[in-house]
PDB file of N, CA and C in Angstrom:
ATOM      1  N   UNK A   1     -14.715   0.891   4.726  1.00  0.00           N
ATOM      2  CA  UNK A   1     -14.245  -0.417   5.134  1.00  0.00           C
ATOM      3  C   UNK A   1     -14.479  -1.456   4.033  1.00  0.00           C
ATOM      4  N   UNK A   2     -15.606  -1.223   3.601  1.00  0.00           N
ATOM      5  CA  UNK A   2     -15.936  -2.506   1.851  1.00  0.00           C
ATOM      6  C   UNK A   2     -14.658  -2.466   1.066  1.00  0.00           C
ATOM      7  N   UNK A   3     -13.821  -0.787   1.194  1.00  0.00           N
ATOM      8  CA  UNK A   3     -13.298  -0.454   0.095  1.00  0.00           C
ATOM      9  C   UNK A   3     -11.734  -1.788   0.237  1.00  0.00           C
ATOM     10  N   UNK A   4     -11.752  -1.607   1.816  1.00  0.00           N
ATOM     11  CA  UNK A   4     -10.452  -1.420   1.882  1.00  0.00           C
ATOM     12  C   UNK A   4     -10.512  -3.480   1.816  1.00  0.00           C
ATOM     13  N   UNK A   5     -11.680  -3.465   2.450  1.00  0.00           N
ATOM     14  CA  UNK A   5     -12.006  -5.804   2.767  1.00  0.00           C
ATOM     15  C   UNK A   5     -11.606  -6.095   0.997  1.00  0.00           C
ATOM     16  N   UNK A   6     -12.207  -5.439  -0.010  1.00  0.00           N
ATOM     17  CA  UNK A   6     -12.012  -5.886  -1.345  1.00  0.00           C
ATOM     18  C   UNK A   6     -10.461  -5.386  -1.901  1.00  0.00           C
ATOM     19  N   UNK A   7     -10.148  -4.474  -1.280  1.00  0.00           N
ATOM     20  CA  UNK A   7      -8.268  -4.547  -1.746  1.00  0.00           C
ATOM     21  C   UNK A   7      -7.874  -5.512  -0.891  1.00  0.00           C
ATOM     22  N   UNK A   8      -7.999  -5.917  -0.002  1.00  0.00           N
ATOM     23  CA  UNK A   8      -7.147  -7.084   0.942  1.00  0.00           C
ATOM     24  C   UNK A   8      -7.806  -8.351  -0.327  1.00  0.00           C
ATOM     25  N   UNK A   9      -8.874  -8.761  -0.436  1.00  0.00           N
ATOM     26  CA  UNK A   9      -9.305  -9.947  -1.072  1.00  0.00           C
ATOM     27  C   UNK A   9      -8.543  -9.967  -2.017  1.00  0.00           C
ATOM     28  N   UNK A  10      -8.927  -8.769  -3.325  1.00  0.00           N
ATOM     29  CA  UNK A  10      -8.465  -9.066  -4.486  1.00  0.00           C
ATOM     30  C   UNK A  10      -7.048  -9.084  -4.396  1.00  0.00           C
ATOM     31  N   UNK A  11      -6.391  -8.323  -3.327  1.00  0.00           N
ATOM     32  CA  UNK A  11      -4.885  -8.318  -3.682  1.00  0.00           C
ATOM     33  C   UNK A  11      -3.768  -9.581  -2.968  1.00  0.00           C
ATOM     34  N   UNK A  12      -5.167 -10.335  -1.914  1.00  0.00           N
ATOM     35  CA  UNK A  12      -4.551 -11.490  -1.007  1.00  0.00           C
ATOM     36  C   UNK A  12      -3.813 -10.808   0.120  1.00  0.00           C
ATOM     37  N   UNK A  13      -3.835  -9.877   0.728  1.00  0.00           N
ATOM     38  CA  UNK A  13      -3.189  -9.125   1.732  1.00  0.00           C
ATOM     39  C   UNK A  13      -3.705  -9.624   3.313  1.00  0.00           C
ATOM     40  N   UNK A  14      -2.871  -9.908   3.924  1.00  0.00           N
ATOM     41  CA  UNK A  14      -4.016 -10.005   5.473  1.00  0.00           C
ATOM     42  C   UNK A  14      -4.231  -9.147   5.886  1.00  0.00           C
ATOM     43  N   UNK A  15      -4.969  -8.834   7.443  1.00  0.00           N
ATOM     44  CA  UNK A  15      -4.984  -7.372   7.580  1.00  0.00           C
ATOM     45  C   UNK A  15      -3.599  -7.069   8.444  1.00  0.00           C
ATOM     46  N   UNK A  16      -2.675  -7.748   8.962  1.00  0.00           N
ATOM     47  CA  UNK A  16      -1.731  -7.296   9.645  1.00  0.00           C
ATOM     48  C   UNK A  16      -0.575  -7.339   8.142  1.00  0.00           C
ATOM     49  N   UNK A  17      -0.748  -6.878   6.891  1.00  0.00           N
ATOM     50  CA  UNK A  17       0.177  -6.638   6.310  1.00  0.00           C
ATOM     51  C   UNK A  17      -0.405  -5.291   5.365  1.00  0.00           C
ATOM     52  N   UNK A  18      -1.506  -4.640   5.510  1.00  0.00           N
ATOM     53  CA  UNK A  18      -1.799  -3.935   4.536  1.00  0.00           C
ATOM     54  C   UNK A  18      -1.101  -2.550   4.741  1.00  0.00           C
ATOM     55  N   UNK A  19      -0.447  -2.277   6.049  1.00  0.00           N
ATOM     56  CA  UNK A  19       0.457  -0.879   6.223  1.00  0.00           C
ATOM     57  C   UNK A  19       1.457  -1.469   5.406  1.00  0.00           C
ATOM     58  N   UNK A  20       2.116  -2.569   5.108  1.00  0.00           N
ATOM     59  CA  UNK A  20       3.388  -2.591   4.777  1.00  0.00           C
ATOM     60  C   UNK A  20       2.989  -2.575   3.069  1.00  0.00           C
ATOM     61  N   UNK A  21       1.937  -3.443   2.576  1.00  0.00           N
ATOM     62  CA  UNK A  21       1.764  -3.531   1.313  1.00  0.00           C
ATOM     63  C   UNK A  21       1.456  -2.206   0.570  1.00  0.00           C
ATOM     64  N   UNK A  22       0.955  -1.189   1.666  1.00  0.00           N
ATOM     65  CA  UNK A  22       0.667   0.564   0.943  1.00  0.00           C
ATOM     66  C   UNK A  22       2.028   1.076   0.960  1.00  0.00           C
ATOM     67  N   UNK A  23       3.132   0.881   1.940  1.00  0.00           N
ATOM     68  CA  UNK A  23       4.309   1.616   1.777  1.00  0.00           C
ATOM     69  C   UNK A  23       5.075   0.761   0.495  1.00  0.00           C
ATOM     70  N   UNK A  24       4.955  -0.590   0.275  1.00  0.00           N
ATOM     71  CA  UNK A  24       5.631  -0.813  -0.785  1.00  0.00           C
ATOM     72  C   UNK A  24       4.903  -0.400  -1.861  1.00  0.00           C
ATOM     73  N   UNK A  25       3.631  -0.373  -2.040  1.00  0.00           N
ATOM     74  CA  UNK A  25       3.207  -0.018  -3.246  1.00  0.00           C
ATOM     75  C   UNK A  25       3.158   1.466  -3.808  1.00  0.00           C
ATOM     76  N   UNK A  26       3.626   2.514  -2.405  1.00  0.00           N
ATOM     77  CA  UNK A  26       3.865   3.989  -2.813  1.00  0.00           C
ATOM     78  C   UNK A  26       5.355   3.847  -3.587  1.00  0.00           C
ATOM     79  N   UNK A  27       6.111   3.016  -2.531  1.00  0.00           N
ATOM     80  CA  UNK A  27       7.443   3.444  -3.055  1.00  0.00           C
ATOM     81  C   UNK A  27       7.886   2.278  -4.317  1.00  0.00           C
ATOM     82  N   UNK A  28       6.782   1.913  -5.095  1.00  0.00           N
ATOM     83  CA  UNK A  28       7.683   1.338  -5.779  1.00  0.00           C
ATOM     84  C   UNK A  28       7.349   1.582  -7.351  1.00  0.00           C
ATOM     85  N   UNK A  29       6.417   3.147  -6.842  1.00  0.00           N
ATOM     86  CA  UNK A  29       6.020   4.050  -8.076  1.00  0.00           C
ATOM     87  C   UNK A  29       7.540   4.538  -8.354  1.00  0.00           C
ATOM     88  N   UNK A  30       7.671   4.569  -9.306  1.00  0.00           N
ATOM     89  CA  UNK A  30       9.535   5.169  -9.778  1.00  0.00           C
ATOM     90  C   UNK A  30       9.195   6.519  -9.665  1.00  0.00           C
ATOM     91  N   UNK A  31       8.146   7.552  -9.756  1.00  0.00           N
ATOM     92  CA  UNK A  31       8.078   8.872  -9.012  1.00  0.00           C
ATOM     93  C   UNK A  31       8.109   9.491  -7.814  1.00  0.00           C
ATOM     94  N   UNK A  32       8.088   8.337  -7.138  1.00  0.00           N
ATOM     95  CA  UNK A  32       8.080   8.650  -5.402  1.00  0.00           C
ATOM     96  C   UNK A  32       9.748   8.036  -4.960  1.00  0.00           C
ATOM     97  N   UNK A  33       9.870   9.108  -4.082  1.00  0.00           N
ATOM     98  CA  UNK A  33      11.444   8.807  -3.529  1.00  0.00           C
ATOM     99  C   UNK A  33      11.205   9.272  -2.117  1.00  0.00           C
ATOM    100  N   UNK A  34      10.389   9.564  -1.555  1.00  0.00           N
ATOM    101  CA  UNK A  34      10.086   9.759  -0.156  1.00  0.00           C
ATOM    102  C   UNK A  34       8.493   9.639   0.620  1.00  0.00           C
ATOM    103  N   UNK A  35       8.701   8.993   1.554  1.00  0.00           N
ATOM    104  CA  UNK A  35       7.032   9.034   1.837  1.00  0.00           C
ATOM    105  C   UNK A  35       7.190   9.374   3.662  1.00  0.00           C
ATOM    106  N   UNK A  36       6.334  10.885   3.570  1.00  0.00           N
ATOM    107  CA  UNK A  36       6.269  11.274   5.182  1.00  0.00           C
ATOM    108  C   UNK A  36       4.769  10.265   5.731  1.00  0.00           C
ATOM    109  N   UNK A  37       5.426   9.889   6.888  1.00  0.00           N
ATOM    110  CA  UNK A  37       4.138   8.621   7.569  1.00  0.00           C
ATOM    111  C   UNK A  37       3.432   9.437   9.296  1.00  0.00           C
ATOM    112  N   UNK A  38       2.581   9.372   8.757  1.00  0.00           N
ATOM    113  CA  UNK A  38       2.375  10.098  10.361  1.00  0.00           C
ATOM    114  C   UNK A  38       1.736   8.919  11.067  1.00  0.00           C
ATOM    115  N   UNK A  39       2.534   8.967  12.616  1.00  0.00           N
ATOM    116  CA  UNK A  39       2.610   8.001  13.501  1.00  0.00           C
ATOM    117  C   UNK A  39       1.599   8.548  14.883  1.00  0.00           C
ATOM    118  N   UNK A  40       0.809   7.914  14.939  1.00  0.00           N
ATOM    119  CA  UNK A  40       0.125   7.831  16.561  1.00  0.00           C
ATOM    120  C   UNK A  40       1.037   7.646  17.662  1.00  0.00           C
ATOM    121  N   UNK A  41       1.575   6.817  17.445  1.00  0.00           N
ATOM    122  CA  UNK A  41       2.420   6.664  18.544  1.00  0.00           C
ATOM    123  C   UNK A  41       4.187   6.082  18.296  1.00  0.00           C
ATOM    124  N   UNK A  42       4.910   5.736  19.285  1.00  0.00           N
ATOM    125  CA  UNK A  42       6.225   5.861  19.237  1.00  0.00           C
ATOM    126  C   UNK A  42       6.484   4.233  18.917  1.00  0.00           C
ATOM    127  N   UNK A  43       5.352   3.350  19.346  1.00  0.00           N
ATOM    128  CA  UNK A  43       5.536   1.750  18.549  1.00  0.00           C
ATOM    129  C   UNK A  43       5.140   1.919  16.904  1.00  0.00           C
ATOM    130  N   UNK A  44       4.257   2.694  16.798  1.00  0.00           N
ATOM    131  CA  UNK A  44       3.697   2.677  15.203  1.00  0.00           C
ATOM    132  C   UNK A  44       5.202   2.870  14.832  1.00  0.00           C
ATOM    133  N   UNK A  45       6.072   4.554  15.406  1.00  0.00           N
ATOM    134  CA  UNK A  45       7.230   4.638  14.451  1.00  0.00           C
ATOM    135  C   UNK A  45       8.186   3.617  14.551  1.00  0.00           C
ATOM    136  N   UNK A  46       8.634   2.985  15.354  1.00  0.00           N
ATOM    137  CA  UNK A  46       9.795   1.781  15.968  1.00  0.00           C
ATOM    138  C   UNK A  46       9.174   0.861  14.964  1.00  0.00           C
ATOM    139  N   UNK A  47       7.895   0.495  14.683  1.00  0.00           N
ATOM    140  CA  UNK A  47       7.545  -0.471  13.939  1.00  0.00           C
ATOM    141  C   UNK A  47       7.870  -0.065  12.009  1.00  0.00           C
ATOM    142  N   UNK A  48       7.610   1.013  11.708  1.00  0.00           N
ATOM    143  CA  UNK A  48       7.560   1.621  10.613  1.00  0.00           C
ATOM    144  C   UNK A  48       9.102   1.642  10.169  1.00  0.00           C
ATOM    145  N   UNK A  49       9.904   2.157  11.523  1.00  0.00           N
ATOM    146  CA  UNK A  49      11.831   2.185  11.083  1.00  0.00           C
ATOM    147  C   UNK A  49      11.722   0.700  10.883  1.00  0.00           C
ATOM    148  N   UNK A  50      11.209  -0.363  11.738  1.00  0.00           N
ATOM    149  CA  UNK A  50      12.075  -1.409  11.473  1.00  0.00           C
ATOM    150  C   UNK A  50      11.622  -2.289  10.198  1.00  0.00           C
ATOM    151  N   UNK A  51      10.229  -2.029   9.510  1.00  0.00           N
ATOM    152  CA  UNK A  51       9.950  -2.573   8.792  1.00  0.00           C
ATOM    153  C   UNK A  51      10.723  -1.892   7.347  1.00  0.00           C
ATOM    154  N   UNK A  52      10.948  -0.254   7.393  1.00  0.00           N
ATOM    155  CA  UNK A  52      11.744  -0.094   6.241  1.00  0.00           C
ATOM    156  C   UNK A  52      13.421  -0.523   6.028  1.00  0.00           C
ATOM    157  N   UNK A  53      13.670  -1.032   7.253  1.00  0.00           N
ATOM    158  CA  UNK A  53      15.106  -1.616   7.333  1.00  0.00           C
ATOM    159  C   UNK A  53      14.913  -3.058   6.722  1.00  0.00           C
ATOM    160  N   UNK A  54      14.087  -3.665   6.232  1.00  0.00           N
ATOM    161  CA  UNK A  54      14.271  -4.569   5.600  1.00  0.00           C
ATOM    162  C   UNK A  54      14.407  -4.653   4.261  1.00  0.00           C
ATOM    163  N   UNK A  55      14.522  -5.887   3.599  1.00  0.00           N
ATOM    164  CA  UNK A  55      14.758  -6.038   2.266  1.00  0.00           C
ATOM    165  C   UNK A  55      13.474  -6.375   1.789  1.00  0.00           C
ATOM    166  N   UNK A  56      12.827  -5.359   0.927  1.00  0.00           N
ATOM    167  CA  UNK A  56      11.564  -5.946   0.474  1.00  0.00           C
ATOM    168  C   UNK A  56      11.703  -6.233  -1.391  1.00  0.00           C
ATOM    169  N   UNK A  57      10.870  -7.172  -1.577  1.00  0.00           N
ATOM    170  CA  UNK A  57      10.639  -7.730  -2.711  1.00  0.00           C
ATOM    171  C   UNK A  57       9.186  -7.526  -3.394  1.00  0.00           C
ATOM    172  N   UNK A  58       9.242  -5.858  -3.977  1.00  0.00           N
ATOM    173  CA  UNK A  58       7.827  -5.532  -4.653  1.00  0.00           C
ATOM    174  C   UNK A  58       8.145  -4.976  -6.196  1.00  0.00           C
ATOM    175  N   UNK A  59       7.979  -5.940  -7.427  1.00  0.00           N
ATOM    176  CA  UNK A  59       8.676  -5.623  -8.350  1.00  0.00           C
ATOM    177  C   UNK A  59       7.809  -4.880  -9.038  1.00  0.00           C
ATOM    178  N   UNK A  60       7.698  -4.811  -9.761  1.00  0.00           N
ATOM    179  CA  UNK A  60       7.119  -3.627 -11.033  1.00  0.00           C
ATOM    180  C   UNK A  60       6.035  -4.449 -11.355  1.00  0.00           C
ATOM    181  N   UNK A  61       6.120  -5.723 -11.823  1.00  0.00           N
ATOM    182  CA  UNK A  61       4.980  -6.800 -12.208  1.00  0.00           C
ATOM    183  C   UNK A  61       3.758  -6.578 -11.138  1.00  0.00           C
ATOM    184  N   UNK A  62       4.256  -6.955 -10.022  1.00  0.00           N
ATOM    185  CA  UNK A  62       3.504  -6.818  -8.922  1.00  0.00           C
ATOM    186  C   UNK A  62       2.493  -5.205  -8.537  1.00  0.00           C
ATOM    187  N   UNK A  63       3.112  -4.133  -8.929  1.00  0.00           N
ATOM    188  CA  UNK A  63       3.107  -2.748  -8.808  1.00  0.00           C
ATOM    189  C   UNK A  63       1.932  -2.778  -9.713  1.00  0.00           C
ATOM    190  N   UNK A  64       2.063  -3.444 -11.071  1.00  0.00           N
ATOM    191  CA  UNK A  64       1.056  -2.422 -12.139  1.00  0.00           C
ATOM    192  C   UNK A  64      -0.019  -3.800 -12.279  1.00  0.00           C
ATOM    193  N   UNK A  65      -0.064  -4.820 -11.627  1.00  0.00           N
ATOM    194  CA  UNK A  65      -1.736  -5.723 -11.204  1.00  0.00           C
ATOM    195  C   UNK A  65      -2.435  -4.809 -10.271  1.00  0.00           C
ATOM    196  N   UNK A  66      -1.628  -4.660  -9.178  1.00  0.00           N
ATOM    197  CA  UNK A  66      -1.695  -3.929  -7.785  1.00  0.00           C
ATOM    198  C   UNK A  66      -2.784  -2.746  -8.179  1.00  0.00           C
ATOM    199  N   UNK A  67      -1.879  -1.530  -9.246  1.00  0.00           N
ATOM    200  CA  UNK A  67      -2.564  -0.419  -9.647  1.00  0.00           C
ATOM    201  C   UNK A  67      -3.594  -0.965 -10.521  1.00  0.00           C
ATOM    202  N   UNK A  68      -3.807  -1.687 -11.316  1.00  0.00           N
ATOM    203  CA  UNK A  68      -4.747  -2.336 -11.890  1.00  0.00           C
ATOM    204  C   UNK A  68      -6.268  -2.590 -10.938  1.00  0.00           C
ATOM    205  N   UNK A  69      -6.181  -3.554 -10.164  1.00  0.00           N
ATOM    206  CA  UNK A  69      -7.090  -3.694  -9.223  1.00  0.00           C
ATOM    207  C   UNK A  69      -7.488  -2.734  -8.639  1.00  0.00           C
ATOM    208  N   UNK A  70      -6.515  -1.589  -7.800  1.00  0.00           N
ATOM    209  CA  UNK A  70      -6.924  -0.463  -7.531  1.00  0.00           C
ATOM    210  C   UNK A  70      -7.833   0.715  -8.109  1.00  0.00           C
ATOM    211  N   UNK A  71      -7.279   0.612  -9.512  1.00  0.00           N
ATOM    212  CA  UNK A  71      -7.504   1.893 -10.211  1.00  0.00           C
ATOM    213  C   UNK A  71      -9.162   1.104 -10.453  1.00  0.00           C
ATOM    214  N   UNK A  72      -9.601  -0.578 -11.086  1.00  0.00           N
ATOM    215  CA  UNK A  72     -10.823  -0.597 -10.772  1.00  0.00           C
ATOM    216  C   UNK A  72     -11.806  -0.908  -9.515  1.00  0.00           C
ATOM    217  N   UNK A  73     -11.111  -0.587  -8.637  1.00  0.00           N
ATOM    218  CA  UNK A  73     -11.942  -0.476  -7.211  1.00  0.00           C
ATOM    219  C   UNK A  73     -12.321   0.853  -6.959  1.00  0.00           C
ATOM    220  N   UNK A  74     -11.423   1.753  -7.589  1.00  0.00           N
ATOM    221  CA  UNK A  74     -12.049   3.033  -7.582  1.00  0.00           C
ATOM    222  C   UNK A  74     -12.826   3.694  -8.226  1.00  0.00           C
ATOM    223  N   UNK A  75     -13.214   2.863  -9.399  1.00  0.00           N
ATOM    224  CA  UNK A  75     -14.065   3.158 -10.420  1.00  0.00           C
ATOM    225  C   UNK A  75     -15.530   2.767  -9.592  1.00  0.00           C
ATOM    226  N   UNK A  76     -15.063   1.257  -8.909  1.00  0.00           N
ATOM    227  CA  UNK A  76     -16.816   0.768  -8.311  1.00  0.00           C
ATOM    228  C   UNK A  76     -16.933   2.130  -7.549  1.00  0.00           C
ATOM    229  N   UNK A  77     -16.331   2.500  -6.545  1.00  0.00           N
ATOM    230  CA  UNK A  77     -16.360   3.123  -5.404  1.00  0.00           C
ATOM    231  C   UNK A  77     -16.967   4.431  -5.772  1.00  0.00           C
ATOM    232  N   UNK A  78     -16.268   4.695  -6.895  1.00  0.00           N
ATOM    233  CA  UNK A  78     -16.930   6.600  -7.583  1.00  0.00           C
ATOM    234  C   UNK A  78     -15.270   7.113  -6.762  1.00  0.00           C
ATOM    235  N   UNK A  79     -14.557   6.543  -6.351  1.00  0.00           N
ATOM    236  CA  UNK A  79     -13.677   7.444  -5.676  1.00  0.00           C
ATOM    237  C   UNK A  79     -13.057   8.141  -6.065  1.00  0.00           C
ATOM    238  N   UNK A  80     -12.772   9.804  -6.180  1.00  0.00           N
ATOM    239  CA  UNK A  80     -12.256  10.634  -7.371  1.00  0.00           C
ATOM    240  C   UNK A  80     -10.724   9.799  -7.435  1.00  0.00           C
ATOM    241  N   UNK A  81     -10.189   9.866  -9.128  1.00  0.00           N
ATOM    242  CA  UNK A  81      -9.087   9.259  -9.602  1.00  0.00           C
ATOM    243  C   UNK A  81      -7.651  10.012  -8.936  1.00  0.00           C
ATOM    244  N   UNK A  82      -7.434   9.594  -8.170  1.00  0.00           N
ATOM    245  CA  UNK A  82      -6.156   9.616  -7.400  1.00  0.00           C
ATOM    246  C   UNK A  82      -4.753   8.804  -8.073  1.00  0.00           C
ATOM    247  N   UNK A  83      -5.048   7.832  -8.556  1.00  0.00           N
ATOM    248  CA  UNK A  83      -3.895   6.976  -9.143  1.00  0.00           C
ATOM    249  C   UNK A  83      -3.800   7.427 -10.195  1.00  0.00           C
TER     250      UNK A  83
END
């Protein structure tokens, strides 16, 4: 939970946007062209279709601060290098 309060801080995220800010920030790796989401329930998915039906605005600038901050939160953390 520390990990995740200091990606919301450093990245300014609230907590009712950080599902949407991880799906833009998977898909806006230019290696990823699909992301399977596993859903608890049938609002998580209704919520998940309707949020990818929008027009989102996550540019590349944004992408490599994003991985920036990340990649050193995982350094505090010890978390093996995933990014």
């Amino acid at each position: 939970m520390k990990k995740i309060e200091e990606i919301k801080n450093k990245l300014n995220i609230s907590s009712n946007k950080i599902k949407n800010f991880s799906l833009d920030f998977i898909m806006a790796n230019k290696m990823v062209s699909t992301i399977l989401v596993g859903c608890s329930s049938f609002k998580q998915l209704k919520e998940i279709v309707k949020y990818n039906k929008q027009k989102k605005v996550f540019s590349q600038d944004i992408y490599k601060k994003s991985f920036k901050i990340l990649k050193n939160i995982s350094k505090k953390y010890k978390i093996p290098n995933q990014l």
